[in-house]
PDB file of N, CA and C in Angstrom:
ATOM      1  N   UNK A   1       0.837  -1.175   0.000  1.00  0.00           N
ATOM      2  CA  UNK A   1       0.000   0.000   0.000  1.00  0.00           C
ATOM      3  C   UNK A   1       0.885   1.242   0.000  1.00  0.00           C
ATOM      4  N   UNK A   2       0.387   2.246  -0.755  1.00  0.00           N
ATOM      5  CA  UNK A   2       1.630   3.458  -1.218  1.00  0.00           C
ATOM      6  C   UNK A   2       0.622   4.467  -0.366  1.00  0.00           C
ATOM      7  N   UNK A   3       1.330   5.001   0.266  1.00  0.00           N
ATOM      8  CA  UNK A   3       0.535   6.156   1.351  1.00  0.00           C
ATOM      9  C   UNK A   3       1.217   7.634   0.863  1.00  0.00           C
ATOM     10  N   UNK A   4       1.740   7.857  -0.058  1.00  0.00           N
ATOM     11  CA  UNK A   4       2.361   9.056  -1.012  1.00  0.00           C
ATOM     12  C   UNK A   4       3.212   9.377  -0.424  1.00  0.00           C
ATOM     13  N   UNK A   5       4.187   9.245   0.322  1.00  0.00           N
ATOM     14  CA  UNK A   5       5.251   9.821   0.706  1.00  0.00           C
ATOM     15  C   UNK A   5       6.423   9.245   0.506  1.00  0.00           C
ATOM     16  N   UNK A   6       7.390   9.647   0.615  1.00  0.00           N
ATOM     17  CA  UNK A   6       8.990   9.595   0.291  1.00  0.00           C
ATOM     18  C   UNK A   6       9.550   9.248   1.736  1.00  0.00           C
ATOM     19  N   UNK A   7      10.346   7.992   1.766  1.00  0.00           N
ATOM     20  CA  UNK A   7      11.142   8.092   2.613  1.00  0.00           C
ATOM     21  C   UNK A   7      12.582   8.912   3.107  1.00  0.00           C
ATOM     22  N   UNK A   8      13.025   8.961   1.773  1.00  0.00           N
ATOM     23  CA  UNK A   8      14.457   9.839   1.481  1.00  0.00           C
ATOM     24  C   UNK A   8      13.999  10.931   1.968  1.00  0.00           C
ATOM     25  N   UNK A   9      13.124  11.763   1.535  1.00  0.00           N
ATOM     26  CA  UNK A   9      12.538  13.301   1.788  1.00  0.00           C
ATOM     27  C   UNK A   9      12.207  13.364   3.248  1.00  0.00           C
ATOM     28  N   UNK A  10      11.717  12.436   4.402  1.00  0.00           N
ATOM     29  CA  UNK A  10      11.532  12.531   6.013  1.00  0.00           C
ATOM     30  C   UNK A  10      13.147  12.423   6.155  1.00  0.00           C
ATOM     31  N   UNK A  11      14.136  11.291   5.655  1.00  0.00           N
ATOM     32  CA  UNK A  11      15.445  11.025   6.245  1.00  0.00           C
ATOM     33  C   UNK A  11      16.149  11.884   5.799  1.00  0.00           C
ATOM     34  N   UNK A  12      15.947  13.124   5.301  1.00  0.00           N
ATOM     35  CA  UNK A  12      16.633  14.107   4.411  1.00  0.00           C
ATOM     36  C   UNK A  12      16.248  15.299   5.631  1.00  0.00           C
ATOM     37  N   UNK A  13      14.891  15.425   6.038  1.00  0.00           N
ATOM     38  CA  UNK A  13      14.462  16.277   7.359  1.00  0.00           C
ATOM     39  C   UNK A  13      15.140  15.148   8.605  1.00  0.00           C
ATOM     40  N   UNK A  14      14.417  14.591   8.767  1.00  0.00           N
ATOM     41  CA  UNK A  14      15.566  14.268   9.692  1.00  0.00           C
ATOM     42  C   UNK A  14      16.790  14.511  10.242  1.00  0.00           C
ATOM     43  N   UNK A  15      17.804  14.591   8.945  1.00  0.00           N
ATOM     44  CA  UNK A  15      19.090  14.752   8.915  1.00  0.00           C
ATOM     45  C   UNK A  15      19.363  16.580   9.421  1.00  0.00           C
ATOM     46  N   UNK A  16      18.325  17.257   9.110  1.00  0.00           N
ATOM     47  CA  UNK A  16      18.744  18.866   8.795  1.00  0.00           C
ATOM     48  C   UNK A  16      18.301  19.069  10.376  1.00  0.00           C
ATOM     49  N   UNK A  17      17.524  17.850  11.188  1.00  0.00           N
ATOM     50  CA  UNK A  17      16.977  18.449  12.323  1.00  0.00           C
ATOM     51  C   UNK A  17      18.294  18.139  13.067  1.00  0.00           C
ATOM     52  N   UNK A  18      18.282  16.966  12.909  1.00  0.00           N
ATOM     53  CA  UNK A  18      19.812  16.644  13.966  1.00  0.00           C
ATOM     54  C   UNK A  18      21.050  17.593  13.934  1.00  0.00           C
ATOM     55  N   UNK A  19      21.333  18.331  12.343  1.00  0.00           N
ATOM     56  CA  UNK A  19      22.634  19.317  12.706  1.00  0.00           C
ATOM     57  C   UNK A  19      22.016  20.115  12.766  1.00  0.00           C
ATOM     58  N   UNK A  20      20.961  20.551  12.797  1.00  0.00           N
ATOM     59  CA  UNK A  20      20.174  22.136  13.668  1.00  0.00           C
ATOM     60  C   UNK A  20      20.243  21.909  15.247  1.00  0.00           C
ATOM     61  N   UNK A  21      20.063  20.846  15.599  1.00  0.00           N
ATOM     62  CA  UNK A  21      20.028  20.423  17.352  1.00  0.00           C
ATOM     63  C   UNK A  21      21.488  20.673  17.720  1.00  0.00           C
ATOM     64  N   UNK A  22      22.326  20.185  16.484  1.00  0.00           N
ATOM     65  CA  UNK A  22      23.574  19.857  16.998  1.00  0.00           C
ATOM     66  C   UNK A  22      24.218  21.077  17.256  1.00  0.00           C
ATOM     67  N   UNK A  23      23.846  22.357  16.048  1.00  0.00           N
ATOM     68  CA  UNK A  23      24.456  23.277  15.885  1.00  0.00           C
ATOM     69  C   UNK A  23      24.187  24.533  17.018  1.00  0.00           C
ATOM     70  N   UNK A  24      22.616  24.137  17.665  1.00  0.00           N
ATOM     71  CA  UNK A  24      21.896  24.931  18.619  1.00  0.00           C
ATOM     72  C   UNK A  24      23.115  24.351  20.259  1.00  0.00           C
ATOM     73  N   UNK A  25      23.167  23.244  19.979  1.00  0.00           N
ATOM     74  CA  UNK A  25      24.276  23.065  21.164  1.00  0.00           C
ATOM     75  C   UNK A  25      25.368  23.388  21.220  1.00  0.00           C
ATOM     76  N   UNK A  26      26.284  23.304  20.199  1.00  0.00           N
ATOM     77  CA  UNK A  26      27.509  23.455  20.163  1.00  0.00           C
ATOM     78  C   UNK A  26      27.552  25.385  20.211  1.00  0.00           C
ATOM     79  N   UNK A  27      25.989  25.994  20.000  1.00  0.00           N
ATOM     80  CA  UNK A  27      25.986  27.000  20.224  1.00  0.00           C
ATOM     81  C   UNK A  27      25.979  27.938  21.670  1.00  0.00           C
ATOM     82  N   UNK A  28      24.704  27.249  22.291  1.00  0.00           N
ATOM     83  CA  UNK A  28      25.126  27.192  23.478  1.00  0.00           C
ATOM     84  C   UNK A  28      25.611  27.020  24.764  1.00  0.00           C
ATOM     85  N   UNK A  29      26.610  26.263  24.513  1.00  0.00           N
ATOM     86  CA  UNK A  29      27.840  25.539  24.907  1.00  0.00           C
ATOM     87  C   UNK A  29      29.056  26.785  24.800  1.00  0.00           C
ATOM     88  N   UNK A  30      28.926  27.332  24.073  1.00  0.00           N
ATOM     89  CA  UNK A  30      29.863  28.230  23.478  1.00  0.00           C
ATOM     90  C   UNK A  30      31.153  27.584  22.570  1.00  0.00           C
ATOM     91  N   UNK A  31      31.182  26.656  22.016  1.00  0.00           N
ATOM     92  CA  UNK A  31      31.658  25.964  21.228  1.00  0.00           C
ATOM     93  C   UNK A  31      31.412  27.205  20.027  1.00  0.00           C
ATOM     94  N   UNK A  32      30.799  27.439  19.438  1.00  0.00           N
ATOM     95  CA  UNK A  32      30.149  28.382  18.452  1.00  0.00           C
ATOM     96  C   UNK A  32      30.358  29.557  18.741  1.00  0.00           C
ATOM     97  N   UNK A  33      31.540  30.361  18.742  1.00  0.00           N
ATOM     98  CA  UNK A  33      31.358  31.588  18.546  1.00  0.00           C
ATOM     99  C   UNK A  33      30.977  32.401  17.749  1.00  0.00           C
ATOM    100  N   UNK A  34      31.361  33.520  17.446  1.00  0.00           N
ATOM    101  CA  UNK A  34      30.908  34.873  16.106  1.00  0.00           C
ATOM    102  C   UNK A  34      31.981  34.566  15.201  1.00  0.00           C
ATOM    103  N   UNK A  35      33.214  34.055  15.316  1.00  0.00           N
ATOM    104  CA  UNK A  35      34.172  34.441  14.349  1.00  0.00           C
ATOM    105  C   UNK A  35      34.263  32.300  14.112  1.00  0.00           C
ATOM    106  N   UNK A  36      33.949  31.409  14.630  1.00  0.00           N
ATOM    107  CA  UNK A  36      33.332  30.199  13.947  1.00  0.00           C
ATOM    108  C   UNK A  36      32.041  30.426  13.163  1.00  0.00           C
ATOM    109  N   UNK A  37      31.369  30.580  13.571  1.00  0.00           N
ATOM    110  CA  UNK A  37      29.893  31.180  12.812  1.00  0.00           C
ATOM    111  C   UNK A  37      29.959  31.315  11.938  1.00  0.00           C
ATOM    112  N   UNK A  38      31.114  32.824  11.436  1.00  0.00           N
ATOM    113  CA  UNK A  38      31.344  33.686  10.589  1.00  0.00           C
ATOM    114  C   UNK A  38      32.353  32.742   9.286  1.00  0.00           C
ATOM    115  N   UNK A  39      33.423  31.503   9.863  1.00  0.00           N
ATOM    116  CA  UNK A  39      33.807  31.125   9.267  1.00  0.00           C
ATOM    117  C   UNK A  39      33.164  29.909   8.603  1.00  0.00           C
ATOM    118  N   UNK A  40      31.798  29.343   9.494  1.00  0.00           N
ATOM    119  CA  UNK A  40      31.354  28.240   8.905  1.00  0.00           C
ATOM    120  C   UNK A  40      29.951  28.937   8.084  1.00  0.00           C
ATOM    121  N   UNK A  41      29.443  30.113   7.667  1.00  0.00           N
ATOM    122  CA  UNK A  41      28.696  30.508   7.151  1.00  0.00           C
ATOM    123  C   UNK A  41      29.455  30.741   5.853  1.00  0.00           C
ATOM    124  N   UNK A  42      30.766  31.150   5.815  1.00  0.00           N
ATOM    125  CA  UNK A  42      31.724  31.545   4.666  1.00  0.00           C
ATOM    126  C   UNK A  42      31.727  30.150   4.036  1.00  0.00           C
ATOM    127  N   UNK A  43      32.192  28.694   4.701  1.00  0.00           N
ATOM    128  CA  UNK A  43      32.108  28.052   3.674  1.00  0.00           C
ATOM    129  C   UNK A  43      30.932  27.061   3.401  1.00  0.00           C
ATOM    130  N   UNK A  44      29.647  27.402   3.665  1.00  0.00           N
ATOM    131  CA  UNK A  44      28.638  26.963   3.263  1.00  0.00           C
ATOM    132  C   UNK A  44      27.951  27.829   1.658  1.00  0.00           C
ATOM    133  N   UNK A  45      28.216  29.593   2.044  1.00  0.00           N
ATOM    134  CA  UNK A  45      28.234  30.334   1.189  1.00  0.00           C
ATOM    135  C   UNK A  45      29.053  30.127  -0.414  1.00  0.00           C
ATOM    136  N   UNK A  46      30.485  29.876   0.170  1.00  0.00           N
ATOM    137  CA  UNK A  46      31.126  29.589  -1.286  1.00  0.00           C
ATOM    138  C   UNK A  46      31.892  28.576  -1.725  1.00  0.00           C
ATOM    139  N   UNK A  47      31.430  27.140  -0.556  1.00  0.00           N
ATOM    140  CA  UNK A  47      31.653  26.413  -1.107  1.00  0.00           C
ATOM    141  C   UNK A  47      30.486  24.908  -1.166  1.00  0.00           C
ATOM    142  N   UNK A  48      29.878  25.042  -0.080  1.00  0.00           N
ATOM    143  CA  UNK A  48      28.457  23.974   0.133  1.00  0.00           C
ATOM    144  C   UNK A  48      27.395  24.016  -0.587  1.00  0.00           C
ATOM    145  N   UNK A  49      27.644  25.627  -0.928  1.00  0.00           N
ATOM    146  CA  UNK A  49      25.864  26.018  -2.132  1.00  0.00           C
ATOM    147  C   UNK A  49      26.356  25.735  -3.527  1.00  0.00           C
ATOM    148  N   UNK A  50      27.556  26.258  -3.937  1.00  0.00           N
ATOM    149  CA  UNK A  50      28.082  26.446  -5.404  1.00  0.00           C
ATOM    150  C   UNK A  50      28.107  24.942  -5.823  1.00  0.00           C
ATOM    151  N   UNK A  51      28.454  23.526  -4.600  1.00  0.00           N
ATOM    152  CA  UNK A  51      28.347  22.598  -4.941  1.00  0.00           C
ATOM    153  C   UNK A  51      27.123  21.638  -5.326  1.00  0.00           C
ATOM    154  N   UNK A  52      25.965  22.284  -4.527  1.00  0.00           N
ATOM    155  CA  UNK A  52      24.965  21.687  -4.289  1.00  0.00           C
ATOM    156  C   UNK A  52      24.071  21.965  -5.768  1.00  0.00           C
ATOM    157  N   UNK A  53      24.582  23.475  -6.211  1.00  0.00           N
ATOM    158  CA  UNK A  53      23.792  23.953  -7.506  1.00  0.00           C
ATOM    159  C   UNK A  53      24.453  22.835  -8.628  1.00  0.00           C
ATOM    160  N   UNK A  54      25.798  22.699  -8.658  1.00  0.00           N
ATOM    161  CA  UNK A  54      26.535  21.945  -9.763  1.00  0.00           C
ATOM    162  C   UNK A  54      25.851  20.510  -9.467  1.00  0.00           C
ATOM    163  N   UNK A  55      25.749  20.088  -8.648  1.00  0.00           N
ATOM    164  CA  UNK A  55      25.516  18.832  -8.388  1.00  0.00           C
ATOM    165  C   UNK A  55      23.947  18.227  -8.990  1.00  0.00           C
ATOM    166  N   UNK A  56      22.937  20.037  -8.763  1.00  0.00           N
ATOM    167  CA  UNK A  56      21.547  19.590  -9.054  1.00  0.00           C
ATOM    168  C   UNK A  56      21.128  19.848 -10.445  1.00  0.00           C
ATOM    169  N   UNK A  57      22.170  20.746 -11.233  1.00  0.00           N
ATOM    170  CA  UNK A  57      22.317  20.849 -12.734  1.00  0.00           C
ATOM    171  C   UNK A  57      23.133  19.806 -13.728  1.00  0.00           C
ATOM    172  N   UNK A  58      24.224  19.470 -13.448  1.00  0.00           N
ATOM    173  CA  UNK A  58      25.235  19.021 -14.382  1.00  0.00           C
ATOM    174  C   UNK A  58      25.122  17.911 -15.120  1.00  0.00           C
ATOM    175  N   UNK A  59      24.070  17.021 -15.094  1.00  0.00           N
ATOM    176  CA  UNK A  59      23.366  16.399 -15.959  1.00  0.00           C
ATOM    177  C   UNK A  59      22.551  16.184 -16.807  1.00  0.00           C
ATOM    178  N   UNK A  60      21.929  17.936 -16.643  1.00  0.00           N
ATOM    179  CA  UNK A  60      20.829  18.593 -17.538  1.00  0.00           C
ATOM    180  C   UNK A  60      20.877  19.064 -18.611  1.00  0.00           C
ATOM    181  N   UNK A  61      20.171  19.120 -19.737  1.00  0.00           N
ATOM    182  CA  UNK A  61      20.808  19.913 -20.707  1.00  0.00           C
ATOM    183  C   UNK A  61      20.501  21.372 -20.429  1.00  0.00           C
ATOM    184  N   UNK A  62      20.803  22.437 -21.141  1.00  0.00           N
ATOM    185  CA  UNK A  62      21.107  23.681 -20.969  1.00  0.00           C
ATOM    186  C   UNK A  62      19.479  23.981 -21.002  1.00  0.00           C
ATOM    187  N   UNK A  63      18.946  23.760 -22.151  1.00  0.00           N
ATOM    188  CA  UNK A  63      17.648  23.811 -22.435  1.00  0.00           C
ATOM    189  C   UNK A  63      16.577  23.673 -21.913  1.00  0.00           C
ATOM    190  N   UNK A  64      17.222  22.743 -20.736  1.00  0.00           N
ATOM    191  CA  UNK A  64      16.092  22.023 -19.789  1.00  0.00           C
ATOM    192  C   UNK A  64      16.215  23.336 -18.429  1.00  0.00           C
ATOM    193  N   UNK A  65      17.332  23.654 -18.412  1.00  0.00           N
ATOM    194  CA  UNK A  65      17.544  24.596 -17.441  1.00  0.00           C
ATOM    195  C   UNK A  65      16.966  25.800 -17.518  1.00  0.00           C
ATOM    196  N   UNK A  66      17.088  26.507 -18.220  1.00  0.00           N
ATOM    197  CA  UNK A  66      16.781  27.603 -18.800  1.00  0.00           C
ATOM    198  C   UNK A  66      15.293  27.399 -19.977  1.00  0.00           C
ATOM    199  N   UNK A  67      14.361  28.280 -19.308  1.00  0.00           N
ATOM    200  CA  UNK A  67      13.139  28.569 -19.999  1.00  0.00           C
ATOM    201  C   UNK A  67      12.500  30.227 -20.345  1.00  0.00           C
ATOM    202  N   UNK A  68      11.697  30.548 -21.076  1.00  0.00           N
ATOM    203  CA  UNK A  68      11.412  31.919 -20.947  1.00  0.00           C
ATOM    204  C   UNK A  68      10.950  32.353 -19.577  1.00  0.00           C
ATOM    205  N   UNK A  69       9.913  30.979 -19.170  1.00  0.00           N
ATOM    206  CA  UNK A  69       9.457  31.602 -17.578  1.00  0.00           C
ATOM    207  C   UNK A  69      10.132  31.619 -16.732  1.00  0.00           C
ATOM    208  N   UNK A  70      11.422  31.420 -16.712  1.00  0.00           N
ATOM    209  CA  UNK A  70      12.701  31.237 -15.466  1.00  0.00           C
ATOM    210  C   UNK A  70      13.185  32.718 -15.564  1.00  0.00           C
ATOM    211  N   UNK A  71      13.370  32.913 -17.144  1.00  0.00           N
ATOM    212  CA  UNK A  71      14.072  34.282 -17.493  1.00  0.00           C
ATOM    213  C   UNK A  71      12.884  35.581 -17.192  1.00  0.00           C
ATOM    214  N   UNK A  72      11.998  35.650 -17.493  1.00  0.00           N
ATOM    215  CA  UNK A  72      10.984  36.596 -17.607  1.00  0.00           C
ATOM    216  C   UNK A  72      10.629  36.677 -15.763  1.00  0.00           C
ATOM    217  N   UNK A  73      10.452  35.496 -15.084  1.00  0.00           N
ATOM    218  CA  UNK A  73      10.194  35.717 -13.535  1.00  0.00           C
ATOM    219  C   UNK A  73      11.513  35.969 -12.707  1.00  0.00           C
ATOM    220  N   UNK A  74      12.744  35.966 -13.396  1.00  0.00           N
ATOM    221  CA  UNK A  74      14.011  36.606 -12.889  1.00  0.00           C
ATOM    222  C   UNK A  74      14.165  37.981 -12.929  1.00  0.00           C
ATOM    223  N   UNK A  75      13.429  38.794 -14.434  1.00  0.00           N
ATOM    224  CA  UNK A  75      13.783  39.964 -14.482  1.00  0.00           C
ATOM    225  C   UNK A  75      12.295  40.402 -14.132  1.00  0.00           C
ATOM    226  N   UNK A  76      11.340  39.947 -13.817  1.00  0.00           N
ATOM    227  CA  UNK A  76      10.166  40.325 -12.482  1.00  0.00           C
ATOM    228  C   UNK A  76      10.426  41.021 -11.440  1.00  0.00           C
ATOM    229  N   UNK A  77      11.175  39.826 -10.790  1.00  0.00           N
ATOM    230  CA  UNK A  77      11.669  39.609  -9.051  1.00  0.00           C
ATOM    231  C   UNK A  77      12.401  40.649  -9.541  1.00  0.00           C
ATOM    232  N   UNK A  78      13.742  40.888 -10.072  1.00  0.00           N
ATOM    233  CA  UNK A  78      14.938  41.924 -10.379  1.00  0.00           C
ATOM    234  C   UNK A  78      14.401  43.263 -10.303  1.00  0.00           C
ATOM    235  N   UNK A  79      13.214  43.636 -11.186  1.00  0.00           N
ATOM    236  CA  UNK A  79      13.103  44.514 -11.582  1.00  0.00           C
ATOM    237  C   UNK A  79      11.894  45.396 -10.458  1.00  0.00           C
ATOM    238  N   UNK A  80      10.727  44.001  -9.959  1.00  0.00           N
ATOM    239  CA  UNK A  80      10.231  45.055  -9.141  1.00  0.00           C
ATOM    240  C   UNK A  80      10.995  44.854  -7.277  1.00  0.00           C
ATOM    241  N   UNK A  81      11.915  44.239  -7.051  1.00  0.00           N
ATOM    242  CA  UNK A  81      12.521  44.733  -6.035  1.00  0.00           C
ATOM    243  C   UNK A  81      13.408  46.518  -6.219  1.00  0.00           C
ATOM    244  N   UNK A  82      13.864  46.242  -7.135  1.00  0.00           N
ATOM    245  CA  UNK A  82      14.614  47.737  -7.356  1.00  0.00           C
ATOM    246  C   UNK A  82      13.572  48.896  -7.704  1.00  0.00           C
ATOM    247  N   UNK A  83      12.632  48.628  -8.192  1.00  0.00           N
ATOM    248  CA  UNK A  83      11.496  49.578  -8.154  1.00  0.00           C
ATOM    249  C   UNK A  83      10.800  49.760  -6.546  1.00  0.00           C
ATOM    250  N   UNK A  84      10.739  48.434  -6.015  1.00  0.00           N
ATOM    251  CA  UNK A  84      10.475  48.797  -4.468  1.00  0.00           C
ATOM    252  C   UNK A  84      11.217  49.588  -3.310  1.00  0.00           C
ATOM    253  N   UNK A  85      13.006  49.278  -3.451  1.00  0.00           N
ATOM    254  CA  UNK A  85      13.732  49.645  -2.750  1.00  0.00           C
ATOM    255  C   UNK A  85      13.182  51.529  -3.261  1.00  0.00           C
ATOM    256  N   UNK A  86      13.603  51.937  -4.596  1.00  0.00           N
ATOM    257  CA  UNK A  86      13.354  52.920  -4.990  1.00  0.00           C
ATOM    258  C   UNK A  86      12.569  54.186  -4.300  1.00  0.00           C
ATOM    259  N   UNK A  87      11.066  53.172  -4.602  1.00  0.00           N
ATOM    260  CA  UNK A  87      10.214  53.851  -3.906  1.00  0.00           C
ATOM    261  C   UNK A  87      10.493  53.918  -2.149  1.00  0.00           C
ATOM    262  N   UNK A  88      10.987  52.762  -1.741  1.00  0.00           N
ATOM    263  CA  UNK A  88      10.946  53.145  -0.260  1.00  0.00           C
ATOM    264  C   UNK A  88      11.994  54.076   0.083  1.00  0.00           C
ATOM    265  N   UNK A  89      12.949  54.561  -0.472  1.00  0.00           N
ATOM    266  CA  UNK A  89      13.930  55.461  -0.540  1.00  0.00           C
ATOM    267  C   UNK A  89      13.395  57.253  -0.905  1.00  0.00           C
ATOM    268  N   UNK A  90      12.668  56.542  -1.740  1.00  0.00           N
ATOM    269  CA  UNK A  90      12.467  58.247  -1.972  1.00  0.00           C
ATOM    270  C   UNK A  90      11.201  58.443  -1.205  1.00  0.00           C
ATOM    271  N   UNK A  91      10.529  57.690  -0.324  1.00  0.00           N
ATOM    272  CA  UNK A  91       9.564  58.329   0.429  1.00  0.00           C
ATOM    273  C   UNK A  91      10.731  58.881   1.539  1.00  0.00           C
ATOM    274  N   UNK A  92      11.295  58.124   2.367  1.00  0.00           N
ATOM    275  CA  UNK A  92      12.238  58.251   3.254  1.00  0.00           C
ATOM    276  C   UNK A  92      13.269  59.617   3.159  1.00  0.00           C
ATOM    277  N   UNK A  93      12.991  59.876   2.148  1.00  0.00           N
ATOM    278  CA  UNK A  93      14.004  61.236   1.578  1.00  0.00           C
ATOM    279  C   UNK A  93      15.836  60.873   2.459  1.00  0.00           C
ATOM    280  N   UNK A  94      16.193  59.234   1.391  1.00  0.00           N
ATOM    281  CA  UNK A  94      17.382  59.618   1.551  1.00  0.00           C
ATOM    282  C   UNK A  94      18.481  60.454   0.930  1.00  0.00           C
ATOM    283  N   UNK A  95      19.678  60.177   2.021  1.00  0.00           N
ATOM    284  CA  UNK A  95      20.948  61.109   0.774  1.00  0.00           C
ATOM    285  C   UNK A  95      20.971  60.465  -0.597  1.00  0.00           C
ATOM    286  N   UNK A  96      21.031  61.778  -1.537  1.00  0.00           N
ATOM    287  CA  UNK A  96      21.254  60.310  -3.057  1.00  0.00           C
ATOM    288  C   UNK A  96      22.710  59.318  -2.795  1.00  0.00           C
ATOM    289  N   UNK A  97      23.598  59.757  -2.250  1.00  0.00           N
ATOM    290  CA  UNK A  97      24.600  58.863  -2.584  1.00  0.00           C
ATOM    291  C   UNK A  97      24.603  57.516  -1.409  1.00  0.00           C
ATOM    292  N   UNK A  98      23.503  57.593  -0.189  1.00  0.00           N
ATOM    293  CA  UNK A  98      23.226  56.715   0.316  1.00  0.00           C
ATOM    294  C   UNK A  98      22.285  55.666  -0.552  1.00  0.00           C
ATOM    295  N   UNK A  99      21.237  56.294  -1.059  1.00  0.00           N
ATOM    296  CA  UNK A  99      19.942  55.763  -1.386  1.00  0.00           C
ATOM    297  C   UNK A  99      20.273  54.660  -2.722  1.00  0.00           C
ATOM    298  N   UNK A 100      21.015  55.413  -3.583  1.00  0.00           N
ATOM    299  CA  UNK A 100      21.695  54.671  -5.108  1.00  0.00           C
ATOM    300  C   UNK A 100      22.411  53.357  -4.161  1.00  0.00           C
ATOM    301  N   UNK A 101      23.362  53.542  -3.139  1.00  0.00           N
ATOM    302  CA  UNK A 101      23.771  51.961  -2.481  1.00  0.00           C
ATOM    303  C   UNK A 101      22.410  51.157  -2.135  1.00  0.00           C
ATOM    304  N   UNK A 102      21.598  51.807  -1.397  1.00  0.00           N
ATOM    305  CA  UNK A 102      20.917  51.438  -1.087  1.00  0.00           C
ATOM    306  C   UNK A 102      20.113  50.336  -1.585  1.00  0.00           C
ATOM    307  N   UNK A 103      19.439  50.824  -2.715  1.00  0.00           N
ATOM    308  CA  UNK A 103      19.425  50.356  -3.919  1.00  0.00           C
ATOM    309  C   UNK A 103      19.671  49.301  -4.528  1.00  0.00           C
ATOM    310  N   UNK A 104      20.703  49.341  -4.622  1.00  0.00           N
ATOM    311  CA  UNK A 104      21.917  48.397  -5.411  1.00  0.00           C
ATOM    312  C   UNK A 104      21.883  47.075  -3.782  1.00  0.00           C
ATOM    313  N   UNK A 105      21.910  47.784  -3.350  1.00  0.00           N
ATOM    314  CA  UNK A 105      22.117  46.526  -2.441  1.00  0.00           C
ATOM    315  C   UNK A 105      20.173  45.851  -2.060  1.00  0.00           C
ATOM    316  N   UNK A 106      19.634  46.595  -1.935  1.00  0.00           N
ATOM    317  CA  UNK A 106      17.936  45.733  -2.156  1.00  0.00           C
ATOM    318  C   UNK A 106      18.089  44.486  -3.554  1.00  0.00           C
TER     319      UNK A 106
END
């Protein structure tokens, strides 16, 4: 009898609960400081994600990856966040040379 669920997908949560428990201890323990933190966020950032993307593409063809609706809801999201930051900037009446970072960084 198939009851719709995935085992891999619970042992996959599973897995993320145990190094969240683990990581909440070793946190407050003080094992975990700001400048561990800082270094184990650095290599999840540029080296755990960049792998995880290669790993979930590199068998795909290009074609399969890339669609108009991937491209068209990229420059959506792109376009009305920077129209949002925008507007929340110029209600706020920032400095321009704050507000343009500002910006850029929304």
């Amino acid at each position: 009898m198939d009851i719709g669920f995935d085992t891999g997908v619970l042992l996959r949560l599973g897995a993320l609960l145990v190094l969240l428990l683990v990581g909440t201890g070793l946190r407050v323990t003080g094992v975990l400081n700001a400048s561990r933190t800082d270094a184990l966020n650095a290599v999840a950032y540029y080296v755990a994600l960049p792998a995880l993307i290669f790993i979930s593409v590199y068998d795909q063809a290009i074609g399969e990856l890339l669609s108009a609706t991937l491209v068209g809801g990229l420059l959506l999201v792109l376009f009305t966040t920077a129209g949002l930051a925008w507007v929340v900037h110029q209600i706020q009446g920032s400095e321009s040379d704050r507000q343009s970072v500002a910006i850029v960084q929304s």
